[in-house]
N, C-alpha and C. Protein backbone atom coordinates (compact mmCIF):
# COMPACT_ATOMS: atom_id res chain seq x y z
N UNK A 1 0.87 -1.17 0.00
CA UNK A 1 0.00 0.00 0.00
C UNK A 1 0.90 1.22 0.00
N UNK A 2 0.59 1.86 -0.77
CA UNK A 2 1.65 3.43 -0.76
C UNK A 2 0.51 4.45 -1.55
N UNK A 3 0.75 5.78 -0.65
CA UNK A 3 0.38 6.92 -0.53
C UNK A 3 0.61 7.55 -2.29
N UNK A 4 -0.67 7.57 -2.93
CA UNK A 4 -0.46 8.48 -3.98
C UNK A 4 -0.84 9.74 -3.80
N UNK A 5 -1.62 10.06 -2.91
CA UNK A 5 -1.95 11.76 -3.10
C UNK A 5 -2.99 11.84 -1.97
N UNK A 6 -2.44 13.07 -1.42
CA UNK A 6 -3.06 13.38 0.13
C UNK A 6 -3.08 15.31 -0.13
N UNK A 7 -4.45 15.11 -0.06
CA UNK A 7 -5.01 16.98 0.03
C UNK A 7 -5.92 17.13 1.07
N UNK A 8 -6.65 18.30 1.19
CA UNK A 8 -7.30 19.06 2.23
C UNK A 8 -9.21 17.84 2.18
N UNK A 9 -8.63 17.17 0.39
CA UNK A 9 -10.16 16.24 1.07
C UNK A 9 -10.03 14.73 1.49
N UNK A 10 -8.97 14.41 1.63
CA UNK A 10 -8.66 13.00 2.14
C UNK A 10 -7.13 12.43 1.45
N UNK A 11 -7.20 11.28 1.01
CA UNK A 11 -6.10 10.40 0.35
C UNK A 11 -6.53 8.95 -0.46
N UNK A 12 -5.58 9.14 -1.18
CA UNK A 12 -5.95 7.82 -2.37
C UNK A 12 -4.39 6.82 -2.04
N UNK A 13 -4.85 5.87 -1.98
CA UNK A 13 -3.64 4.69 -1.90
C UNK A 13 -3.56 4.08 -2.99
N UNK A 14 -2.45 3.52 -3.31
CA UNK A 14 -2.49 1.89 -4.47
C UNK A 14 -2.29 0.88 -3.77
N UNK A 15 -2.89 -0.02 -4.02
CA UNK A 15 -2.78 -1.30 -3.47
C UNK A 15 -2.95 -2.12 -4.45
N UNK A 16 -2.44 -2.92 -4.35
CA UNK A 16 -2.11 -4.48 -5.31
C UNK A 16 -3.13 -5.16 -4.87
N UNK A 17 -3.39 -6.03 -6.07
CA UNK A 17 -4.34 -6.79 -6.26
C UNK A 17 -4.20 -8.06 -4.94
N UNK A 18 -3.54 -8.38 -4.56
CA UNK A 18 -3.17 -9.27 -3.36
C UNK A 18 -3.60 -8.39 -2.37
N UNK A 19 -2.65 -7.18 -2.02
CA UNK A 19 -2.39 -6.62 -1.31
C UNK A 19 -4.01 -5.89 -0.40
N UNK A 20 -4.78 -5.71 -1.73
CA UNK A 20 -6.12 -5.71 -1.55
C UNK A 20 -7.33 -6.65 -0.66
N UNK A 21 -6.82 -8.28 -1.21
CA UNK A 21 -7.52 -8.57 -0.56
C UNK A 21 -7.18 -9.40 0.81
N UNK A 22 -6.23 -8.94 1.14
CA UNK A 22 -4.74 -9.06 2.49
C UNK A 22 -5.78 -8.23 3.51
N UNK A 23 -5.96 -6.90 2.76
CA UNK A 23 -6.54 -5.87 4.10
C UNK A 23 -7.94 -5.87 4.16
N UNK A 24 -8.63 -6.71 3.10
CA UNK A 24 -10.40 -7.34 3.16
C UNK A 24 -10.38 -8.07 4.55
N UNK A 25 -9.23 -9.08 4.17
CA UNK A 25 -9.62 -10.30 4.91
C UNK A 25 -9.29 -9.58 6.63
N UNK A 26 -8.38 -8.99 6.23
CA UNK A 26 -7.95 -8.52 7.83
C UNK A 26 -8.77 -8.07 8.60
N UNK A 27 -9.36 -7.17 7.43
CA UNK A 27 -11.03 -6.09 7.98
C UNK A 27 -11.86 -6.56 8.72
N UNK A 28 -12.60 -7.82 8.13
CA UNK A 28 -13.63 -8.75 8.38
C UNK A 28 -13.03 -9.55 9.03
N UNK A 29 -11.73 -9.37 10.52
CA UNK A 29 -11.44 -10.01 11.45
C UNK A 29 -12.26 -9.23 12.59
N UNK A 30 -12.94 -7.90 12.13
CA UNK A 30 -13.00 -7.16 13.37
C UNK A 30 -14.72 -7.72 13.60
N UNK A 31 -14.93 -7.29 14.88
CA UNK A 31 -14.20 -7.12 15.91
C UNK A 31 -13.24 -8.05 16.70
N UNK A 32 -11.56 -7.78 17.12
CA UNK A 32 -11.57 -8.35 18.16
C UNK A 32 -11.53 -8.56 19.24
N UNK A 33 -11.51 -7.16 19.91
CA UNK A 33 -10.75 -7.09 21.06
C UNK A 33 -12.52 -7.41 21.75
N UNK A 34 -12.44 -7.65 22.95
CA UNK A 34 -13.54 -7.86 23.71
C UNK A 34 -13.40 -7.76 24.90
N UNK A 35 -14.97 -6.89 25.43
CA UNK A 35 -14.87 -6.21 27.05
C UNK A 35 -14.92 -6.84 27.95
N UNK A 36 -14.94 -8.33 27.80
CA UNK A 36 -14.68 -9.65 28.81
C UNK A 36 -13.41 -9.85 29.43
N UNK A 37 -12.19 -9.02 28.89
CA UNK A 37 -11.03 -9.24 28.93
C UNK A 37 -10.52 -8.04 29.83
N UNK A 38 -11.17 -6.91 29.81
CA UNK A 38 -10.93 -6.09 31.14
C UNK A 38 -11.60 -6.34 32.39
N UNK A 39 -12.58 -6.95 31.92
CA UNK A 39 -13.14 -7.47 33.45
C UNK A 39 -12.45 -8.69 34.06
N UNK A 40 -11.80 -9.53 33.26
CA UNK A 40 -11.25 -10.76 33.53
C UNK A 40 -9.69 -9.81 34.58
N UNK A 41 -9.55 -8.76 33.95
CA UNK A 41 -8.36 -7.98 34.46
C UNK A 41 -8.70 -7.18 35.65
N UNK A 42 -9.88 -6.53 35.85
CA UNK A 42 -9.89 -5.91 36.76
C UNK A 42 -11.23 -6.61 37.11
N UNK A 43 -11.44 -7.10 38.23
CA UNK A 43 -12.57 -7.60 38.40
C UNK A 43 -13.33 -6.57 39.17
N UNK A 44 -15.09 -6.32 38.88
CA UNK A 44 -15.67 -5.53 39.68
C UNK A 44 -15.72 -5.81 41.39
N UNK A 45 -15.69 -5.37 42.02
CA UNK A 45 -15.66 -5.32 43.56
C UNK A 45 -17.40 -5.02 44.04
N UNK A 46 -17.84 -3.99 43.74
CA UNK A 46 -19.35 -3.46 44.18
C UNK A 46 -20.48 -3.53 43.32
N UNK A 47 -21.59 -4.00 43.98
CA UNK A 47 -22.34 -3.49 42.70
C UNK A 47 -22.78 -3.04 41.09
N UNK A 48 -22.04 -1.44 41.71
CA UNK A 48 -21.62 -0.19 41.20
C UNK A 48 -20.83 -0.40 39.82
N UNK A 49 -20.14 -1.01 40.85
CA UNK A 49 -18.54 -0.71 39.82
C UNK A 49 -19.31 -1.87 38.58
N UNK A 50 -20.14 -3.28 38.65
CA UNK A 50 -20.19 -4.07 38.31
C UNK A 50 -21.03 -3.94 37.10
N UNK A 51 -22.27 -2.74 37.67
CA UNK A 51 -23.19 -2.45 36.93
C UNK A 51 -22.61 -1.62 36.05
N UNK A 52 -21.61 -0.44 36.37
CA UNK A 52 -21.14 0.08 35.36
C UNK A 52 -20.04 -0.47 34.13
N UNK A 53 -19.69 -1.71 34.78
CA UNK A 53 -18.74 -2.80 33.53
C UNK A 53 -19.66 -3.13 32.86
N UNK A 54 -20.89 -3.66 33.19
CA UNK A 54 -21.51 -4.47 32.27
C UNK A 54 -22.23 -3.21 31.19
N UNK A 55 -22.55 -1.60 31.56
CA UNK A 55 -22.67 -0.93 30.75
C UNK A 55 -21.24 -0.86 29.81
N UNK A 56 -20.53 -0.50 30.26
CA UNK A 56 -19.30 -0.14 29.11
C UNK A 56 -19.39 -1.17 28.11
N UNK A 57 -19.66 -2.30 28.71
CA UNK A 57 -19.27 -3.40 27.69
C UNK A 57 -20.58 -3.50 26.77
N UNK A 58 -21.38 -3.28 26.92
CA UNK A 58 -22.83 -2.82 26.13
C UNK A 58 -22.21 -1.91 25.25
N UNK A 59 -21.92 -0.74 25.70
CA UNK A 59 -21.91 0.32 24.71
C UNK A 59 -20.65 0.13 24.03
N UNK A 60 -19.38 -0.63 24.26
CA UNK A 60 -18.24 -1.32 23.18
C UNK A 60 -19.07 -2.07 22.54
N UNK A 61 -19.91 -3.21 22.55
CA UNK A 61 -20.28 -4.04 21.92
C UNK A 61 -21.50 -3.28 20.53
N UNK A 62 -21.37 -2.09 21.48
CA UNK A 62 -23.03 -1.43 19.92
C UNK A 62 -21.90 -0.90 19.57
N UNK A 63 -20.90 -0.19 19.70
CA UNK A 63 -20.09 0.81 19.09
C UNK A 63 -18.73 -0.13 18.13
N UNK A 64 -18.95 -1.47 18.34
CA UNK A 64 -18.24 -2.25 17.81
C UNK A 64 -19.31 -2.50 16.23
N UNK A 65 -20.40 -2.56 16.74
CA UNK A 65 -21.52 -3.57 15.69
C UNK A 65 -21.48 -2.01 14.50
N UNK A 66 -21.73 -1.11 15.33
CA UNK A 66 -21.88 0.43 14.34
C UNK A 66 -20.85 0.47 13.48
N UNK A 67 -19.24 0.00 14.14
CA UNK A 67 -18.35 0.11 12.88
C UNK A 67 -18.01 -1.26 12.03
N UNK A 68 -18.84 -2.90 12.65
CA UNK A 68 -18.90 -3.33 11.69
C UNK A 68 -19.63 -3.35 10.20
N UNK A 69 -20.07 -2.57 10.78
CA UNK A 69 -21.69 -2.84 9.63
C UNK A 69 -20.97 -1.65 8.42
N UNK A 70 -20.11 0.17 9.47
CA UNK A 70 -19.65 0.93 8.91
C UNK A 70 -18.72 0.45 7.42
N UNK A 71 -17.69 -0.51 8.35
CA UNK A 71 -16.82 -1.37 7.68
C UNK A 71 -17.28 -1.99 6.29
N UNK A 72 -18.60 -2.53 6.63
CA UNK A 72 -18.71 -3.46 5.37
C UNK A 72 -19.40 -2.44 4.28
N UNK A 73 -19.68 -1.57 4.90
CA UNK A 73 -20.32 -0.73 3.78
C UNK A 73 -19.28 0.59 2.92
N UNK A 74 -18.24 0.22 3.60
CA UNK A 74 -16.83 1.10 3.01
C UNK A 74 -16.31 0.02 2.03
N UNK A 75 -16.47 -1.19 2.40
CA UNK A 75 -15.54 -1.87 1.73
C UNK A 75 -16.44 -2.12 0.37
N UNK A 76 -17.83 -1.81 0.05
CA UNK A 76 -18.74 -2.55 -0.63
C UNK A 76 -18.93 -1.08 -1.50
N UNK A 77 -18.66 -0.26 -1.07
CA UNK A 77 -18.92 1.28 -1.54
C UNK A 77 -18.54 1.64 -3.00
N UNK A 78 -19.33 1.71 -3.88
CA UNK A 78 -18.48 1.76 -5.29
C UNK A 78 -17.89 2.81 -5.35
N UNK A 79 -16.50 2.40 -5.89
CA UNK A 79 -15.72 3.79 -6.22
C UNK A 79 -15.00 3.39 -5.53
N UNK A 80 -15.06 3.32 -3.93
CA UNK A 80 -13.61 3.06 -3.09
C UNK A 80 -12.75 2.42 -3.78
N UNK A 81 -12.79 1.72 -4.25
CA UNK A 81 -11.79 1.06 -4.94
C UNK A 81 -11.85 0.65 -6.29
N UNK A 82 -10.88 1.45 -6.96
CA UNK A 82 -10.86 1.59 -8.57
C UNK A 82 -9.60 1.11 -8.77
N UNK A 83 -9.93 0.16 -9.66
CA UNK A 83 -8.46 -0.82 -9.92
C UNK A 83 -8.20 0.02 -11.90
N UNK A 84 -7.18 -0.26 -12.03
CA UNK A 84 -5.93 0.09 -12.77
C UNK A 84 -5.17 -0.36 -12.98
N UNK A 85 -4.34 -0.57 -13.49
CA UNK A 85 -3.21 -1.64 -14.81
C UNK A 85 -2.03 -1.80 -13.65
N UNK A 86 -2.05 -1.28 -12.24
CA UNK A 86 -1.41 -1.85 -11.03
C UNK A 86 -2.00 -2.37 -9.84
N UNK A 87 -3.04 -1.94 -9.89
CA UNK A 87 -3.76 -2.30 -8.63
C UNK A 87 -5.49 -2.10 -8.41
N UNK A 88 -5.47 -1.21 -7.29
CA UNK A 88 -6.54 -0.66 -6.73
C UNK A 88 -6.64 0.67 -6.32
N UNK A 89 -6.89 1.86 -6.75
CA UNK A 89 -6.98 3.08 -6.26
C UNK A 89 -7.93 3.16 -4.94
N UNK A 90 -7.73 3.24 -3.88
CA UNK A 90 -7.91 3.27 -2.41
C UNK A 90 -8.52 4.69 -2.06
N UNK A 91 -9.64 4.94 -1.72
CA UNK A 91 -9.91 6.22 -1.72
C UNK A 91 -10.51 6.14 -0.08
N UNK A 92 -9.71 7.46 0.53
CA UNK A 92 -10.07 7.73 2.14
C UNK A 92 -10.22 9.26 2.63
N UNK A 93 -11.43 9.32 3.17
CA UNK A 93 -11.45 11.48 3.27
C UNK A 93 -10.73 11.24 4.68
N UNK A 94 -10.23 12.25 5.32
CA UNK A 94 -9.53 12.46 6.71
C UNK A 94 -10.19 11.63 7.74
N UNK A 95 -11.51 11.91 8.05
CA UNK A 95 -11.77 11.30 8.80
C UNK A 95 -12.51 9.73 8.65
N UNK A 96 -12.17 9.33 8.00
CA UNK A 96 -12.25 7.89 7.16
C UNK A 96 -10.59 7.41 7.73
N UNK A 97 -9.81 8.03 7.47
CA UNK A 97 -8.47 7.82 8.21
C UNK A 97 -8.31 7.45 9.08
N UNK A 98 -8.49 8.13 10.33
CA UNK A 98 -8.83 8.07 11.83
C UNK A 98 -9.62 7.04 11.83
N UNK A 99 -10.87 6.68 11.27
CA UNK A 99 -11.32 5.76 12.13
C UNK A 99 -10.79 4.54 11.66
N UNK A 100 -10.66 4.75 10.64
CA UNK A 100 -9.64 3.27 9.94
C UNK A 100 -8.90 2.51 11.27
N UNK A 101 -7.74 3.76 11.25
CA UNK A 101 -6.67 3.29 12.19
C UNK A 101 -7.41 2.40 13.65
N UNK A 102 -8.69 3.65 14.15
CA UNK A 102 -9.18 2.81 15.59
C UNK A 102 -9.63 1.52 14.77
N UNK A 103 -10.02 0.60 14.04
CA UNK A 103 -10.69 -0.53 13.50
C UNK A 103 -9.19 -1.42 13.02
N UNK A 104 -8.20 -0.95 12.59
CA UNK A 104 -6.80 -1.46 12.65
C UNK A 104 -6.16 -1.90 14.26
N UNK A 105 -6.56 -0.85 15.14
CA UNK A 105 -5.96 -1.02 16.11
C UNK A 105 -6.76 -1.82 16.82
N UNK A 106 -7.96 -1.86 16.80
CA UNK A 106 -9.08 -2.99 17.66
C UNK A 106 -7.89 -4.64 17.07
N UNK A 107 -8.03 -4.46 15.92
CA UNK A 107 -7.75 -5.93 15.52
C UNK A 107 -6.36 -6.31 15.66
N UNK A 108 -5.11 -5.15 15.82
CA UNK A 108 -3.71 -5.60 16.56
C UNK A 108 -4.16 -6.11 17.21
N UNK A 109 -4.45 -5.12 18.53
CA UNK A 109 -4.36 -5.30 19.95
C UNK A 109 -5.05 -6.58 20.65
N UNK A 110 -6.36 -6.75 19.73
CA UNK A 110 -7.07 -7.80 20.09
C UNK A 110 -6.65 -8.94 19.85
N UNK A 111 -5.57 -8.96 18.84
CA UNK A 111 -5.11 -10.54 18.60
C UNK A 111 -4.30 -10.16 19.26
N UNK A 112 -2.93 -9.37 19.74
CA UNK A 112 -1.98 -9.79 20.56
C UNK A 112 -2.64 -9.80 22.34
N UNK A 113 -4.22 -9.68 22.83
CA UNK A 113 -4.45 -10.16 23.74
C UNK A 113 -5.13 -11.72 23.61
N UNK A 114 -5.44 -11.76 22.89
CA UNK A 114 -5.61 -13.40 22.27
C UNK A 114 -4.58 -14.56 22.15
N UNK A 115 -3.46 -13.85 21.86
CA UNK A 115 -1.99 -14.53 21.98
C UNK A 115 -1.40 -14.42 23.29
N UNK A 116 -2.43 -13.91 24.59
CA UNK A 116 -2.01 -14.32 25.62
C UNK A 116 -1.01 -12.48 25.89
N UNK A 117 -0.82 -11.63 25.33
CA UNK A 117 0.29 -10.73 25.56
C UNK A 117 1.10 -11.23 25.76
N UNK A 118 1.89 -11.48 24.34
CA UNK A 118 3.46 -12.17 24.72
C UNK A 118 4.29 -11.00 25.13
N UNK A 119 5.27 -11.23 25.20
CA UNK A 119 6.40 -10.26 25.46
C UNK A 119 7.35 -10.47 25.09
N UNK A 120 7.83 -9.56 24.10
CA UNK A 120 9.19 -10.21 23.30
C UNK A 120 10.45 -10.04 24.03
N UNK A 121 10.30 -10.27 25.11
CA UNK A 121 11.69 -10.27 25.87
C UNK A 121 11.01 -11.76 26.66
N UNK A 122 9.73 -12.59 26.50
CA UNK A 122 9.70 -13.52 27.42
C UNK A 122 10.88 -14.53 26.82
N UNK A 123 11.23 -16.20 27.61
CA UNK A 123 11.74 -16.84 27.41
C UNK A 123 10.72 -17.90 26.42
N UNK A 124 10.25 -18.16 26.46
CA UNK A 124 9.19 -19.19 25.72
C UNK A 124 8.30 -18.12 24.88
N UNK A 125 8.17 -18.25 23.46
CA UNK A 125 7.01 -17.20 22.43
C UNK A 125 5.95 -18.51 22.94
N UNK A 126 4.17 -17.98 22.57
CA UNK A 126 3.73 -18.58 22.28
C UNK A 126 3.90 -19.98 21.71
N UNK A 127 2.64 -20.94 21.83
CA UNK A 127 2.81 -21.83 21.49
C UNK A 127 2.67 -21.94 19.55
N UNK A 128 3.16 -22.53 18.75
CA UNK A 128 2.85 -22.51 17.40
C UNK A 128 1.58 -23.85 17.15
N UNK A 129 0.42 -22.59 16.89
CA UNK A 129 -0.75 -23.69 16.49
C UNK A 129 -1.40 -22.66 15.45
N UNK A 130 -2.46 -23.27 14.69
CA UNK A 130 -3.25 -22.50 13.73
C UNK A 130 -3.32 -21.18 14.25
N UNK A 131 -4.34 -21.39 15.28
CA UNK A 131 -4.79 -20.23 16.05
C UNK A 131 -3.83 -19.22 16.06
N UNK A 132 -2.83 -20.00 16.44
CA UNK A 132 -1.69 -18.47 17.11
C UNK A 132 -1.30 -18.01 15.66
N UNK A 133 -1.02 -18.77 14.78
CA UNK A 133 -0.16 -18.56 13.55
C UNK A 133 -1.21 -17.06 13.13
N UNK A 134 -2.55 -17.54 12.85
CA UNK A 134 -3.44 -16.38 12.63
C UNK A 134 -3.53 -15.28 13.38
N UNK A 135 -3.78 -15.39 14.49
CA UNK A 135 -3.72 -14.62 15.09
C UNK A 135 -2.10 -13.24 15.10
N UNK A 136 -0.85 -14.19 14.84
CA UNK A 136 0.50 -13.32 14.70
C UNK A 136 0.24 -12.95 13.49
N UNK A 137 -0.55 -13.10 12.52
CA UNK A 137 -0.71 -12.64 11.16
C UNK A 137 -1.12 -11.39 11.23
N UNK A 138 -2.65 -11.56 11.99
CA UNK A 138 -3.22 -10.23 12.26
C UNK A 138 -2.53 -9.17 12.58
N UNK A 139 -2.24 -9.63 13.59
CA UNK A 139 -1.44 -8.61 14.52
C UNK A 139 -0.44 -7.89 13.91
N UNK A 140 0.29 -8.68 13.05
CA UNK A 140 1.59 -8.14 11.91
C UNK A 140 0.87 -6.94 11.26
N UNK A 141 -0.22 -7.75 10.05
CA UNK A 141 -0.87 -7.28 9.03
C UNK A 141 -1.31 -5.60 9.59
N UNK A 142 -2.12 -5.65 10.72
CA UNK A 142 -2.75 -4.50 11.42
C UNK A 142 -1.56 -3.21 11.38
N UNK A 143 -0.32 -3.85 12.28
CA UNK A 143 0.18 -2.93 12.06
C UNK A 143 1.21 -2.34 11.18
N UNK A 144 1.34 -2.95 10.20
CA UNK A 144 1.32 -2.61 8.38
C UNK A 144 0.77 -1.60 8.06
N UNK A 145 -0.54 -1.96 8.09
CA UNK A 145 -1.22 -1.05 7.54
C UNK A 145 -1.47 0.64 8.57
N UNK A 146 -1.20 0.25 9.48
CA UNK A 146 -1.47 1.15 10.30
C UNK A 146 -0.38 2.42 10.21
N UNK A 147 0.88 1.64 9.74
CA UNK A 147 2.18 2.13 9.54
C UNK A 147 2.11 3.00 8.17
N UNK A 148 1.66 2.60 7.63
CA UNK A 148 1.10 3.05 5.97
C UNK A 148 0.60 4.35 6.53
N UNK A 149 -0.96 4.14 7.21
CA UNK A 149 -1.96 5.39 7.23
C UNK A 149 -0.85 6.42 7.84
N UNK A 150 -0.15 5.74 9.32
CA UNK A 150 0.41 7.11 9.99
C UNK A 150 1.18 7.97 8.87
N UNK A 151 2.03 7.25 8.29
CA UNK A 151 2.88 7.98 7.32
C UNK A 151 2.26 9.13 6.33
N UNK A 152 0.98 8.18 5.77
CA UNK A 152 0.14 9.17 5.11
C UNK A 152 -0.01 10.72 5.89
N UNK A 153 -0.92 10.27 7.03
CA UNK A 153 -1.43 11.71 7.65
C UNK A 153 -0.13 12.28 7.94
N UNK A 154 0.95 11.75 8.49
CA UNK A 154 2.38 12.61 8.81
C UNK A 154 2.82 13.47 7.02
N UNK A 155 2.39 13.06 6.17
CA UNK A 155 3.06 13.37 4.81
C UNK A 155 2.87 15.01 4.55
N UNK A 156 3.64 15.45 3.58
CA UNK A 156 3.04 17.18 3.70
C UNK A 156 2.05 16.72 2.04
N UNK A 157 1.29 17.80 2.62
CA UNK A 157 0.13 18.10 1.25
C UNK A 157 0.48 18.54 0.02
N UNK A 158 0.07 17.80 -0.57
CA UNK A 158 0.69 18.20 -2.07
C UNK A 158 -0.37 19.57 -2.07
């Protein structure tokens, strides 16, 4: 994926015909991160505190469903993607950017808490099974692309 042209109304990428459907498939991993996994971390103590986890995790779970549905209707959107004798012309306005990245970053983060949070200074990586193999894919892939967008928005305006 590389940056062809970034102005005051968004940015257009190329992407390769692979490369294209690399960041489909990645897309339609989301959601992964899940609000079961902070509670598993911090467990509620009161009531209170308990009733207000089980709201947050309500309103992640609609605010998850709002950008899947967002998702599939970007990816299905005619025009977004206009292919050409190299690829795919990638079309994103600014704030199509931004949220990209939060829907990139749901699906790092969520597979490297799925992989247990390794730590690349532990002594033992993960175990090597399907699961994990996919899961280190994601996690790679995510932040690829994520690396791409920052660069974009960091780029000066033509």
């Amino acid at each position: 994926m590389q940056l062809l042209k970034r102005d005051q109304t968004g940015m257009v990428f190329l992407l390769g015909k692979r490369e294209r459907e690399l960041m489909i498939s990645l897309l339609k991993r989301y959601p992964v991160m899940i609000g079961a996994h902070f509670r598993a971390r911090h467990p509620p103590r009161t009531p209170e505190t308990k009733k207000n986890q089980e709201l947050l995790e309500e309103a992640l779970a609609e605010q998850q469903n709002e950008n899947r549905r967002a998702l599939e209707q970007m990816l299905n959107e005619p025009g977004r993607f206009s292919e050409n004798e190299l690829g795919f012309a990638f079309k994103l306005n600014h704030p199509e950017v931004d949220w990209l990245l939060q829907v990139l970053n749901d699906v790092r983060v969520g597979s490297w808490i799925q992989l247990g949070e390794p730590d690349t200074n532990a002594k033992a990586p993960p175990a090597v099974t399907e699961e994990n193999v996919q899961l280190a894919w994601a996690l790679e892939m995510a932040g690829h692309f994520q690396h791409i967008l920052l660069e974009a928005v960091n780029a000066p305006a033509e």
